[in-house]
C-alpha atoms as a PDB file:
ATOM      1  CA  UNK A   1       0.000   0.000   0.000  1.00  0.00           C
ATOM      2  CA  UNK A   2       1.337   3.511  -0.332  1.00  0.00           C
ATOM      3  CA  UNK A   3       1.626   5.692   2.946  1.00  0.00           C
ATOM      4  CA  UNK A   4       3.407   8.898   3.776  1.00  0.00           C
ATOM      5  CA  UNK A   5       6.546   7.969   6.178  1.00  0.00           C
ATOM      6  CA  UNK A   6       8.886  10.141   7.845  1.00  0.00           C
ATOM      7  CA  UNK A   7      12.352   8.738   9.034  1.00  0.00           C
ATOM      8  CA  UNK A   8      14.662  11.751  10.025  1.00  0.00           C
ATOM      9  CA  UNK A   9      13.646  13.450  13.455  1.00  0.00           C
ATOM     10  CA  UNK A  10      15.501  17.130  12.519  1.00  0.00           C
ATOM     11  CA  UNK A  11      13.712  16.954   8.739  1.00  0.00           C
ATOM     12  CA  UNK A  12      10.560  18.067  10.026  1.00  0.00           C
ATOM     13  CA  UNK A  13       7.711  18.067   7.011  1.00  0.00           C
ATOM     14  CA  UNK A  14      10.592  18.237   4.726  1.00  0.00           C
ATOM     15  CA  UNK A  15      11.103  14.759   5.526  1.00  0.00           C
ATOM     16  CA  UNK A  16       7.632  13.156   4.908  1.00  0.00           C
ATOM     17  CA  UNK A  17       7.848  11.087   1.877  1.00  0.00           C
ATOM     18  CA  UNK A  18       5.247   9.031  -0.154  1.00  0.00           C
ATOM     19  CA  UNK A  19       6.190   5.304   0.293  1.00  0.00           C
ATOM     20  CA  UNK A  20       5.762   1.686  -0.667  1.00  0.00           C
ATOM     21  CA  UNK A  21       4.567  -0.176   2.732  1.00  0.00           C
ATOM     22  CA  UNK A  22       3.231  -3.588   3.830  1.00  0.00           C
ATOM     23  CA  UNK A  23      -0.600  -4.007   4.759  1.00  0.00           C
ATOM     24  CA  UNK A  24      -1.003  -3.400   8.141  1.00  0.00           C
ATOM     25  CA  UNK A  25      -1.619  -6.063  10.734  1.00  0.00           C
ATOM     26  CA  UNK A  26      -5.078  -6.340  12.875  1.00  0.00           C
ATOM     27  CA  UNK A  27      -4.151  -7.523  16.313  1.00  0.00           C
ATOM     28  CA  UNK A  28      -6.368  -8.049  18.807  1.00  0.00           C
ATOM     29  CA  UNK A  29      -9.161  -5.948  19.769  1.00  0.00           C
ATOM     30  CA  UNK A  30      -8.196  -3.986  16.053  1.00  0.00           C
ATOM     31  CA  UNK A  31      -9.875  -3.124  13.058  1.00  0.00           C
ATOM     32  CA  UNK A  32      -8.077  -2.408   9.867  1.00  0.00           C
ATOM     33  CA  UNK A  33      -9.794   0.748   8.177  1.00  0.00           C
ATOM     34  CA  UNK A  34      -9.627   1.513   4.242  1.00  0.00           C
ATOM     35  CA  UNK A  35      -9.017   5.063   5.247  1.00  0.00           C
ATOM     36  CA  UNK A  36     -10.642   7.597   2.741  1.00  0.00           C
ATOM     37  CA  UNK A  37      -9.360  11.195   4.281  1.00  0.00           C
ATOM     38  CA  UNK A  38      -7.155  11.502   7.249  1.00  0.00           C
ATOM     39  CA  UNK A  39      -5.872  14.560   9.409  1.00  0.00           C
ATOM     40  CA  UNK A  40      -2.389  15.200  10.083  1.00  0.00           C
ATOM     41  CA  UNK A  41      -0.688  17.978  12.679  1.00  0.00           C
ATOM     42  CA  UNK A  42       2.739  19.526  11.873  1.00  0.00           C
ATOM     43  CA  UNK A  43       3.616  19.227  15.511  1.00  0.00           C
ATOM     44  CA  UNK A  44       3.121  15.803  16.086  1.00  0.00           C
ATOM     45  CA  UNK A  45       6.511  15.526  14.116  1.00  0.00           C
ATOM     46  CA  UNK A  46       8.128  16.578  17.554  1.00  0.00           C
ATOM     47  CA  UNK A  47       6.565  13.782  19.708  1.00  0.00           C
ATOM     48  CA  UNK A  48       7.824  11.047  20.882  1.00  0.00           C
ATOM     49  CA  UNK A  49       5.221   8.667  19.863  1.00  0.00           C
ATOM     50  CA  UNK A  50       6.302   9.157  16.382  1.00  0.00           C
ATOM     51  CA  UNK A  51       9.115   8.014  16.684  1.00  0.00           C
ATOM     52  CA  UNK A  52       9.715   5.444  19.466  1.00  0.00           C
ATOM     53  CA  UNK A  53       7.038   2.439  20.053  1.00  0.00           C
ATOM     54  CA  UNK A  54       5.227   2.217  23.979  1.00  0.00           C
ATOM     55  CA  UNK A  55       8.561   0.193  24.657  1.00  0.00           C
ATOM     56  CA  UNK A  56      11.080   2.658  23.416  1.00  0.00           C
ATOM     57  CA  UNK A  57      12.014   0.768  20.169  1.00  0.00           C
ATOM     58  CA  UNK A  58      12.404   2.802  16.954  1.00  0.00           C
ATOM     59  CA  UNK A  59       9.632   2.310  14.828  1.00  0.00           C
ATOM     60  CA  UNK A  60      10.982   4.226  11.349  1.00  0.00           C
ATOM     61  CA  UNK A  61      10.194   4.585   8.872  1.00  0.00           C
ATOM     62  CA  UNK A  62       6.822   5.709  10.781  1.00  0.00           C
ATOM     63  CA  UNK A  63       3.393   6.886   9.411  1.00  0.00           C
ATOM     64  CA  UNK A  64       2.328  10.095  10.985  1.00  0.00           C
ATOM     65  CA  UNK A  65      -1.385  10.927  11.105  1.00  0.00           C
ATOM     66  CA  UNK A  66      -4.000  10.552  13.733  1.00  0.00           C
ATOM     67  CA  UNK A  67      -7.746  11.655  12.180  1.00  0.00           C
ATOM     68  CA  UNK A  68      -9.129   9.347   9.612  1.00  0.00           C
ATOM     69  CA  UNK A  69     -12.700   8.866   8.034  1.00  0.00           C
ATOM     70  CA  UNK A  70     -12.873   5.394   6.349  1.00  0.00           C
ATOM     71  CA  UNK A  71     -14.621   1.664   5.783  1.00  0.00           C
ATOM     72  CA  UNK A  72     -13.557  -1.370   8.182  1.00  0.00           C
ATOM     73  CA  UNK A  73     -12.420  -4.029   5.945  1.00  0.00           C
ATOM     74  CA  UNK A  74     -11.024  -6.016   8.777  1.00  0.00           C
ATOM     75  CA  UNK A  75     -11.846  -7.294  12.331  1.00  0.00           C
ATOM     76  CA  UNK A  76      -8.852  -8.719  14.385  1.00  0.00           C
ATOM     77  CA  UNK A  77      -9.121 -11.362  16.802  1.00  0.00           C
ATOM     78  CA  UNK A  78     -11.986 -10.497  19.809  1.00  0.00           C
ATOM     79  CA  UNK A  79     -13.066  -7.048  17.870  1.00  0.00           C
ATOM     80  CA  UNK A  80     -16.507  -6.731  18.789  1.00  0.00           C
ATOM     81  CA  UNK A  81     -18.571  -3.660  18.389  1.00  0.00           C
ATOM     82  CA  UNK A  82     -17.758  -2.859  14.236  1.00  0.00           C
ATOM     83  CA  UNK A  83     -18.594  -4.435  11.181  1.00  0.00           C
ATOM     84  CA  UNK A  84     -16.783  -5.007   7.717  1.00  0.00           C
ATOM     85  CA  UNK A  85     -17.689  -2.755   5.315  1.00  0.00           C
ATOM     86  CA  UNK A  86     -18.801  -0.288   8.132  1.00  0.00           C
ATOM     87  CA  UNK A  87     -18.618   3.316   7.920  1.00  0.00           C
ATOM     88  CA  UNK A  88     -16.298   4.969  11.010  1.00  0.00           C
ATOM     89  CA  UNK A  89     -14.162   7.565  11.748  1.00  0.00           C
ATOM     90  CA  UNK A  90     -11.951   8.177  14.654  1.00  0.00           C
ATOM     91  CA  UNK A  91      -8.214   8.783  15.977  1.00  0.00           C
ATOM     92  CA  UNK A  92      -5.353   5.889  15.412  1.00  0.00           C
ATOM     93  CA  UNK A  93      -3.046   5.514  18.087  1.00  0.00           C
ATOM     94  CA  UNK A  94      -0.556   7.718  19.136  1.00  0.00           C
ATOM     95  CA  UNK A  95       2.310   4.964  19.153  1.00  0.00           C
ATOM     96  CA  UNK A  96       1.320   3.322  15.977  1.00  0.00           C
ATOM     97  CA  UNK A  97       1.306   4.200  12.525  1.00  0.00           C
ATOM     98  CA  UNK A  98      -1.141   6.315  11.221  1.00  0.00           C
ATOM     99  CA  UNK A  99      -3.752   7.469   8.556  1.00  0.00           C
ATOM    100  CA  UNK A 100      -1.961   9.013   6.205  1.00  0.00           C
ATOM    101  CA  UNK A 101      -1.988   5.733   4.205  1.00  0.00           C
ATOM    102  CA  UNK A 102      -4.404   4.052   1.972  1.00  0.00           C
ATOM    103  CA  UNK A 103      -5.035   1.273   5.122  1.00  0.00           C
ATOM    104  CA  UNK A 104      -4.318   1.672   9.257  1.00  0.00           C
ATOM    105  CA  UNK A 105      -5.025  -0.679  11.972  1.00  0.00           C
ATOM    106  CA  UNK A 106      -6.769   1.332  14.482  1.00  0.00           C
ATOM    107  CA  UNK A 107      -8.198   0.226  17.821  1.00  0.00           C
ATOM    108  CA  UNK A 108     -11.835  -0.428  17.416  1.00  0.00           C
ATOM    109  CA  UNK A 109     -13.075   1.402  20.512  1.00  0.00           C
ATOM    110  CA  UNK A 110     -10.723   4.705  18.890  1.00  0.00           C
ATOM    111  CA  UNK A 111     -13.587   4.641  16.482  1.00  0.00           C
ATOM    112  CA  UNK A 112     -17.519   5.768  16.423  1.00  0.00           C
ATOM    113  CA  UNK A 113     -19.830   4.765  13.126  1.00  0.00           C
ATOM    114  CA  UNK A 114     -20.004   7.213  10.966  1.00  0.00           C
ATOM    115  CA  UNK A 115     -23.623   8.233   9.587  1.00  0.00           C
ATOM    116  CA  UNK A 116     -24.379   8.088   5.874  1.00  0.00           C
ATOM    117  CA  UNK A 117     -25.093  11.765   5.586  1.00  0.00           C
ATOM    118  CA  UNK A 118     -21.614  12.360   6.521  1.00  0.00           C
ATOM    119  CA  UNK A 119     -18.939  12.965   3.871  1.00  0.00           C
ATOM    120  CA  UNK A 120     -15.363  11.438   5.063  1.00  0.00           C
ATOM    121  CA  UNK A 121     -13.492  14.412   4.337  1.00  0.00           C
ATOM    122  CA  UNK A 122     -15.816  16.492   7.086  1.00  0.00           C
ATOM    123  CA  UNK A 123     -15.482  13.359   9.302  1.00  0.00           C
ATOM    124  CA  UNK A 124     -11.642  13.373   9.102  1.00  0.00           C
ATOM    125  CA  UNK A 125     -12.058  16.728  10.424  1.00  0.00           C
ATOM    126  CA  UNK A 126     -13.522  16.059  13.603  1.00  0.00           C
ATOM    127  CA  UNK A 127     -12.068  13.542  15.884  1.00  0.00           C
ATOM    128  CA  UNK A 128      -8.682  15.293  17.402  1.00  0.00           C
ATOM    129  CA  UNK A 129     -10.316  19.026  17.092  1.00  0.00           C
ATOM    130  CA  UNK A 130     -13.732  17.683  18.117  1.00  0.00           C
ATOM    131  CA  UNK A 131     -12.527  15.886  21.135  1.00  0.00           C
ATOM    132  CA  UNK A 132      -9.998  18.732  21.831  1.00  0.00           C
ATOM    133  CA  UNK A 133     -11.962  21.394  22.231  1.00  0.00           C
ATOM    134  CA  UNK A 134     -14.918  19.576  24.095  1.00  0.00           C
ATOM    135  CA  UNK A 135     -12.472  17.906  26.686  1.00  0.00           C
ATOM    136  CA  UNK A 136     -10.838  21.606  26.764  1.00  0.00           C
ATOM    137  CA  UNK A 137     -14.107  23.718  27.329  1.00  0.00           C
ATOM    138  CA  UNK A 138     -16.161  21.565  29.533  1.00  0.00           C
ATOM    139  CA  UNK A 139     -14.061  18.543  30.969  1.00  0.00           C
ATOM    140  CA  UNK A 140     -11.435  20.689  31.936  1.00  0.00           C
ATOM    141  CA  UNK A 141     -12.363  23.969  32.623  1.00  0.00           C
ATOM    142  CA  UNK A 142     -16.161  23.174  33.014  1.00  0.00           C
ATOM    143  CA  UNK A 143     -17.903  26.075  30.620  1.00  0.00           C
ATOM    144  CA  UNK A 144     -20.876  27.029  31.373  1.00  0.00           C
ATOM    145  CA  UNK A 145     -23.871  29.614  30.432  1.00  0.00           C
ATOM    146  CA  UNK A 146     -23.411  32.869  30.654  1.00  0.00           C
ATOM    147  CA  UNK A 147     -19.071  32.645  31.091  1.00  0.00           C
ATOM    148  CA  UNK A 148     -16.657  34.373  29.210  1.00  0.00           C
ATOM    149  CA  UNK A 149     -14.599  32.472  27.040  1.00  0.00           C
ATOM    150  CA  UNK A 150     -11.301  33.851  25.018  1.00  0.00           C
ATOM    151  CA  UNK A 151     -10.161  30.935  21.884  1.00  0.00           C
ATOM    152  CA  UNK A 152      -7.238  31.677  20.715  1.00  0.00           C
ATOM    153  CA  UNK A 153      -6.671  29.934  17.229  1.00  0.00           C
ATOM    154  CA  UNK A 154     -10.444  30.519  16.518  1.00  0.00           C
ATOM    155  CA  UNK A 155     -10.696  29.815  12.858  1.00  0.00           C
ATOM    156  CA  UNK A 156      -8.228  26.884  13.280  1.00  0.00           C
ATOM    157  CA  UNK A 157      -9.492  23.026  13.299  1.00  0.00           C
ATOM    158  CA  UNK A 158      -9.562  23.035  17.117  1.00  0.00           C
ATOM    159  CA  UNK A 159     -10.328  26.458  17.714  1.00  0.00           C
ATOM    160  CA  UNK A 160     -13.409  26.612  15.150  1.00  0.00           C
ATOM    161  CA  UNK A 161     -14.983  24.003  16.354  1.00  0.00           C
ATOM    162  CA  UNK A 162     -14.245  25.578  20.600  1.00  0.00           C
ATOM    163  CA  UNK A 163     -15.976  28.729  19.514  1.00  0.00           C
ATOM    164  CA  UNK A 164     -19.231  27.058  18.052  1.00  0.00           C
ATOM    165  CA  UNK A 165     -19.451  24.966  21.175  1.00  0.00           C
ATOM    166  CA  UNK A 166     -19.136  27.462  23.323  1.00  0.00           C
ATOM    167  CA  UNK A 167     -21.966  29.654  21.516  1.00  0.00           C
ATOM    168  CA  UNK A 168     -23.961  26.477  21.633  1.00  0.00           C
ATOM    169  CA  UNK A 169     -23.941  26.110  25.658  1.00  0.00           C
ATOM    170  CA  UNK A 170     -24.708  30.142  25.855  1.00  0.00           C
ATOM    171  CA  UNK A 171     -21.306  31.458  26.666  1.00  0.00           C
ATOM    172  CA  UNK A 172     -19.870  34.941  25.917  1.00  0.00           C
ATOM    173  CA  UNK A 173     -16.972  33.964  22.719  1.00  0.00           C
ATOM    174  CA  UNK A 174     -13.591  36.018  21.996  1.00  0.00           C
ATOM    175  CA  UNK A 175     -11.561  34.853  19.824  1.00  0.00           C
ATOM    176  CA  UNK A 176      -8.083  35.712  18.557  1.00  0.00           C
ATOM    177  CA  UNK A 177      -6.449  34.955  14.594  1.00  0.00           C
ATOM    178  CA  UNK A 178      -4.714  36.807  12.137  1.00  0.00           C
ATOM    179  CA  UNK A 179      -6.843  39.688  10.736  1.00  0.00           C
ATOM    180  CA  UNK A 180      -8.009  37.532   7.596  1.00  0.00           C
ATOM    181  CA  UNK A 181      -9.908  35.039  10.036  1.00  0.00           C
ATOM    182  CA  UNK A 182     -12.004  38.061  11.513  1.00  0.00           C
ATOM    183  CA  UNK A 183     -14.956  37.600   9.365  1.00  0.00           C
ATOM    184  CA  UNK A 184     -14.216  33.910   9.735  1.00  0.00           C
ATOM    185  CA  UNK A 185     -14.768  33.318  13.443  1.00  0.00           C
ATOM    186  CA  UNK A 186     -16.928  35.753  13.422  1.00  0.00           C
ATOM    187  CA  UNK A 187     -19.091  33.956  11.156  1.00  0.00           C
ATOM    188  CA  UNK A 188     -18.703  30.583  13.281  1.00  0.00           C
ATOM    189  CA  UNK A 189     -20.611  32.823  16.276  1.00  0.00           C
ATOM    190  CA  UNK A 190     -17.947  34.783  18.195  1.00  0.00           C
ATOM    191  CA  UNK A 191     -18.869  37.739  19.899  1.00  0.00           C
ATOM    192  CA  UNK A 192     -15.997  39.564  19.405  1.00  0.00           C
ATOM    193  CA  UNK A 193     -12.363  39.330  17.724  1.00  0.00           C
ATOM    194  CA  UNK A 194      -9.071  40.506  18.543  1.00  0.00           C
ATOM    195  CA  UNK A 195      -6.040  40.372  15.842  1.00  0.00           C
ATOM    196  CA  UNK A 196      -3.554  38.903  17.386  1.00  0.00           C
ATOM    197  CA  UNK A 197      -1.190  41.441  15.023  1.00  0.00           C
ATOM    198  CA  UNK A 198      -2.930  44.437  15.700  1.00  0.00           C
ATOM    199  CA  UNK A 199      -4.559  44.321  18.953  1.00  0.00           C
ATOM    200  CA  UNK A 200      -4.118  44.206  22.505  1.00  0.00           C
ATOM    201  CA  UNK A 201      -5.127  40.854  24.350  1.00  0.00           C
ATOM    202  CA  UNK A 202      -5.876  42.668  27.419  1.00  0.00           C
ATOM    203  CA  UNK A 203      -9.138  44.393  25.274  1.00  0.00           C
ATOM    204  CA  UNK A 204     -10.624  41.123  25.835  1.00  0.00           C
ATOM    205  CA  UNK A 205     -10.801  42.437  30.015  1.00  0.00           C
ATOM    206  CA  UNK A 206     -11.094  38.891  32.210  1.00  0.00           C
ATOM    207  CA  UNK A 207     -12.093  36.129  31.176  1.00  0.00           C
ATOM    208  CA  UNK A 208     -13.582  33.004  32.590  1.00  0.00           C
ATOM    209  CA  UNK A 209     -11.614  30.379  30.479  1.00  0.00           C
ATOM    210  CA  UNK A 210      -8.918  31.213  28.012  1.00  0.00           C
ATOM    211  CA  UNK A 211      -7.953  28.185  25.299  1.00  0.00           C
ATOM    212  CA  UNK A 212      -4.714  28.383  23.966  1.00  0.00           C
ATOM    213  CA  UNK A 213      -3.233  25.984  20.883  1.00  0.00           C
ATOM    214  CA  UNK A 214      -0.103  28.352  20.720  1.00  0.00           C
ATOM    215  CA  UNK A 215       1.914  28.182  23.237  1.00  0.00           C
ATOM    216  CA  UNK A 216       4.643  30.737  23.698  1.00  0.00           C
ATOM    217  CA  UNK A 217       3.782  34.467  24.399  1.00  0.00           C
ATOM    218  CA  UNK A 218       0.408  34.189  24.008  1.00  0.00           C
ATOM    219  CA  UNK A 219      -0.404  31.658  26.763  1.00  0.00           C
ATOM    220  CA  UNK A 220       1.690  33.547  28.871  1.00  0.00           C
ATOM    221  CA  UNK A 221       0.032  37.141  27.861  1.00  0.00           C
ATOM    222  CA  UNK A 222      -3.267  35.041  28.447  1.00  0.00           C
ATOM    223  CA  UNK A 223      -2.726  33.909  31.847  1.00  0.00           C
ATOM    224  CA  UNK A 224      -3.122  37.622  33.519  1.00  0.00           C
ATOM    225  CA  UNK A 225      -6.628  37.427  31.642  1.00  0.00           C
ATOM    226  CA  UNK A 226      -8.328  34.734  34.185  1.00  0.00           C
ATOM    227  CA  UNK A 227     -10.244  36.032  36.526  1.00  0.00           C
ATOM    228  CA  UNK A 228     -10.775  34.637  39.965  1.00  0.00           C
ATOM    229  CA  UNK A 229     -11.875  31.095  39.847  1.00  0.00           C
ATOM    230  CA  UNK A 230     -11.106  30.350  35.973  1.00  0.00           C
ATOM    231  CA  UNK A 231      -8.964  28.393  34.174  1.00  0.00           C
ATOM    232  CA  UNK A 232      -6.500  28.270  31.228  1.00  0.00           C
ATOM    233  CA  UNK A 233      -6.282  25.187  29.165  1.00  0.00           C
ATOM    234  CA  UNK A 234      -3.675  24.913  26.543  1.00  0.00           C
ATOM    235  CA  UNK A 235      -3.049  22.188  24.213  1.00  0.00           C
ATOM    236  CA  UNK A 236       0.358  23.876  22.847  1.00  0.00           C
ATOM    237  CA  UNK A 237       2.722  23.561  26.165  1.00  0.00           C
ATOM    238  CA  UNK A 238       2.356  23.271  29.972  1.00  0.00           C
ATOM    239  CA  UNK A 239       1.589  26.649  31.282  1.00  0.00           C
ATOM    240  CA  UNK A 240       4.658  28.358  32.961  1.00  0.00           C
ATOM    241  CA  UNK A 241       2.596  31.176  34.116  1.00  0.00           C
ATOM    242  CA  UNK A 242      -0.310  29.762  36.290  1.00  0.00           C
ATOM    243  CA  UNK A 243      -3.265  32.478  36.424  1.00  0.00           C
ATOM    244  CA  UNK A 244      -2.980  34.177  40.292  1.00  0.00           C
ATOM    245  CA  UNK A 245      -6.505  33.477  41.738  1.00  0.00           C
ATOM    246  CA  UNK A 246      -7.242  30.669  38.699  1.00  0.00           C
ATOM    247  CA  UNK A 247      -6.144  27.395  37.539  1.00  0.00           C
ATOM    248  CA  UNK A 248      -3.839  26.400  34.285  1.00  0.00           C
ATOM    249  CA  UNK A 249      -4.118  22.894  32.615  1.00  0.00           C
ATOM    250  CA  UNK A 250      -2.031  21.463  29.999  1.00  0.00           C
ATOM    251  CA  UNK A 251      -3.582  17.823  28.641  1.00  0.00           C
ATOM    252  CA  UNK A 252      -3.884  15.882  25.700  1.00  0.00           C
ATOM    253  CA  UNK A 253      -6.665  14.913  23.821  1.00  0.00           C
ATOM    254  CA  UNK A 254      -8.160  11.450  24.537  1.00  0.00           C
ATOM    255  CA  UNK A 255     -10.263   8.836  22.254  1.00  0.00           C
ATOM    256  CA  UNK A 256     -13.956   8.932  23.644  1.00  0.00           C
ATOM    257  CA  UNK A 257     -16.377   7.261  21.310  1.00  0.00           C
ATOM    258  CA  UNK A 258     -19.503   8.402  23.027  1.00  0.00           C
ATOM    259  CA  UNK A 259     -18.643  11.721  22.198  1.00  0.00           C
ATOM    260  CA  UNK A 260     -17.434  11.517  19.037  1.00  0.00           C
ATOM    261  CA  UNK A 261     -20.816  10.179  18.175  1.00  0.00           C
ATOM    262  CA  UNK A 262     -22.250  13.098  19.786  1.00  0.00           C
ATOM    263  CA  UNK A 263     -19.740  15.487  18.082  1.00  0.00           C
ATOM    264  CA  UNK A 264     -21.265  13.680  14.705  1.00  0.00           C
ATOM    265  CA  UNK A 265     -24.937  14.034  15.708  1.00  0.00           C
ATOM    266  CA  UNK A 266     -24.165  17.715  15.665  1.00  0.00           C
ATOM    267  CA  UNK A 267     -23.027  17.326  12.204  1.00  0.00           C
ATOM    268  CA  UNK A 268     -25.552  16.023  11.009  1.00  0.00           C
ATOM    269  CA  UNK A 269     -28.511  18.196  12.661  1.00  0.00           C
ATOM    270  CA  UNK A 270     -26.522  21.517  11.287  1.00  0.00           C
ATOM    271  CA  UNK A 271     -25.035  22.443  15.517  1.00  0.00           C
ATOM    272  CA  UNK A 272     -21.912  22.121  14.456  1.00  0.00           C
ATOM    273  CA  UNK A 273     -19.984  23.050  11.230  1.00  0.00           C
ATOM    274  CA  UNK A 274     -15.837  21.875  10.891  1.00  0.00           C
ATOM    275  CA  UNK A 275     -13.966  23.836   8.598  1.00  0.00           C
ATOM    276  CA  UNK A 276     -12.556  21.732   5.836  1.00  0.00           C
ATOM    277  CA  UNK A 277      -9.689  24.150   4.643  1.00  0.00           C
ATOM    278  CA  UNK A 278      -7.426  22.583   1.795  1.00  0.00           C
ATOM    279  CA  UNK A 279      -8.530  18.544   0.388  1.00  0.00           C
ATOM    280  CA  UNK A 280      -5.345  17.114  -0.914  1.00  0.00           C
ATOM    281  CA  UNK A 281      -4.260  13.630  -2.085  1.00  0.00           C
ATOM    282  CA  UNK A 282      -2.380  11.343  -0.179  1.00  0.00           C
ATOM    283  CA  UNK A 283       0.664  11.790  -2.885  1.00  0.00           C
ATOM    284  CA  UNK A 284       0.671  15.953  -2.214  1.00  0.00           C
ATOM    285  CA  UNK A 285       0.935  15.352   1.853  1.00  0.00           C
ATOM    286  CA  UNK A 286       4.401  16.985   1.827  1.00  0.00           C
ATOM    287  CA  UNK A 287       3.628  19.944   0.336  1.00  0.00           C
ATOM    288  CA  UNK A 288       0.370  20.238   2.079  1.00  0.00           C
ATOM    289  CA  UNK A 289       1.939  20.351   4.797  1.00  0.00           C
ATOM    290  CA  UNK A 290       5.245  22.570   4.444  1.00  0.00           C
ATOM    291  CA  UNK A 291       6.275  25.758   5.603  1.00  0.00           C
ATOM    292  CA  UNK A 292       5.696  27.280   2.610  1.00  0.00           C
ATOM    293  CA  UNK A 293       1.928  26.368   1.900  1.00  0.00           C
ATOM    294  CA  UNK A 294      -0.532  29.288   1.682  1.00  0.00           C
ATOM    295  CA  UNK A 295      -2.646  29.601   5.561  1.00  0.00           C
ATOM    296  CA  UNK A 296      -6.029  28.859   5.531  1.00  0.00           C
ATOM    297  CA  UNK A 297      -8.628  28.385   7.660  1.00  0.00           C
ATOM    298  CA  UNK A 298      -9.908  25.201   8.969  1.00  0.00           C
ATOM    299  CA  UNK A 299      -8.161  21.740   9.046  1.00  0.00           C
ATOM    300  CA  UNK A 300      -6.782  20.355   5.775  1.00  0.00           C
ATOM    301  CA  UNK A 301      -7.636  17.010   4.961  1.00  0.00           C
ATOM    302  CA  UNK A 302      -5.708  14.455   3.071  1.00  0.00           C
ATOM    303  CA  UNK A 303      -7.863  12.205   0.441  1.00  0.00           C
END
């Protein structure tokens, strides 16, 4: 089958290459998915996972990816709960190889049926973001009506999808971009924007929850911004500035089937409405993916 491998830590996106590489193999408890659009994230390049197996051995040449939207083909040896020829979508293990290949063996209970009314490369879109920004919002820093919530990122895959749940639930929305996402997020249902170029973060006053996916200057900036009680999440980095009468969490996103078939219920009754930015195919990865390829907003998808 042909996949998209990366063997050189230091090459970064330079270094993903489309490759020749055996079927995968459905152990137990596994599916194997015929995987029909797949998300990838630039930074995962940097984890260890990539690179190293749950027992430290070098896995290269390694399959990055982690979102996929695709057709079970295969059961492996106890998999309950899926069928062949059965529509899912879902995350693929962080130690494993991925989805950006034309097949991936994925744990089935990573995975949630996908409904018919669903194209893949909208599902693809969902899984990481989806469960990102729910876990972030309300499992984390428990969102609720009438709060104040600043998402930075906001016409990004995680953040697009943060600011439309947090409208949903009856919160106050800020969120931060470049100035050509303004009419963006504010189209998703943000209250207000602030250009992260142009503007001041402390316009946004305080804040009940802040989510960063940047890291750097901006979670730090953002931590003076909670007010007493609240919390900053960030996906980006461990907070090294912890909010003075608040909380700051740093996690990472975690497979949760239920709500991924919630997340896709929303889909489907118009709630909630992923960006799909650029659709590539699977041979075009690399450059989808390098420094030099034009922003846009939303999560691109691999076909």
């Amino acid at each position: 089958m042909q996949a998209i491998t990366v063997n050189d830590r230091d090459a970064g996106v330079d270094g993903l290459t489309l490759t020749e590489m055996p079927y995968p193999h459905a152990a137990e408890n596994d599916v194997i998915v015929r995987v029909h659009a797949a998300g990838f994230t630039p930074g995962e390049l940097a984890w260890p996972a990539t690179w190293t197996d749950r027992a430290g051995r070098d896995r290269t040449p390694s399959i990055p990816g982690h979102e996929l939207s695709g057709t079970v083909v295969e059961l492996g040896p106890g998999t309950t709960g899926l069928t062949v020829g059965q529509r899912v979508f879902g995350m693929a293990d962080w130690a494993r190889n991925g989805s950006l290949a034309e097949y991936t063996a994925v744990e089935a209970r990573n995975l949630a049926p996908l409904p018919a009314d669903i194209d893949h490369t909208v599902a693809a879109a969902l899984p990481i973001s989806g469960l990102t920004a729910w876990q972030a919002l309300f499992d984390h820093a428990h969102l609720t009506t009438g709060q104040t919530v600043l998402v930075h990122g906001a016409a990004g895959g995680v953040g697009s999808i943060a600011v439309q749940l947090a409208r949903e639930v009856g919160a106050v929305v800020i969120g931060t971009g470049r100035a050509a996402d303004r009419d963006v997020v504010l189209g998703l249902g943000a209250h207000s924007f602030l250009d992260l170029d142009a503007d001041d973060l402390k316009q946004a006053g305080e804040v009940d929850v802040v989510l960063d996916v940047a890291g750097g200057d901006i979670l730090e900036r953002s931590a003076e911004l909670v007010r007493r009680g609240g919390t900053l999440v960030s996906v980006a980095m461990p907070p090294k500035v912890q909010p003075r009468d608040g909380r700051a969490v740093f996690f990472i996103v975690e497979p949760d089937r239920v709500r991924l078939a919630d997340l896709a219920d929303r889909v489907r009754t118009g709630r909630l409405k992923p960006i799909v930015g650029a659709v590539r195919p699977l041979s075009e990865a690399p450059s989808a993916f390098g420094r030099n390829r034009r922003r846009t907003p939303g999560k691109t998808i691999i076909a």
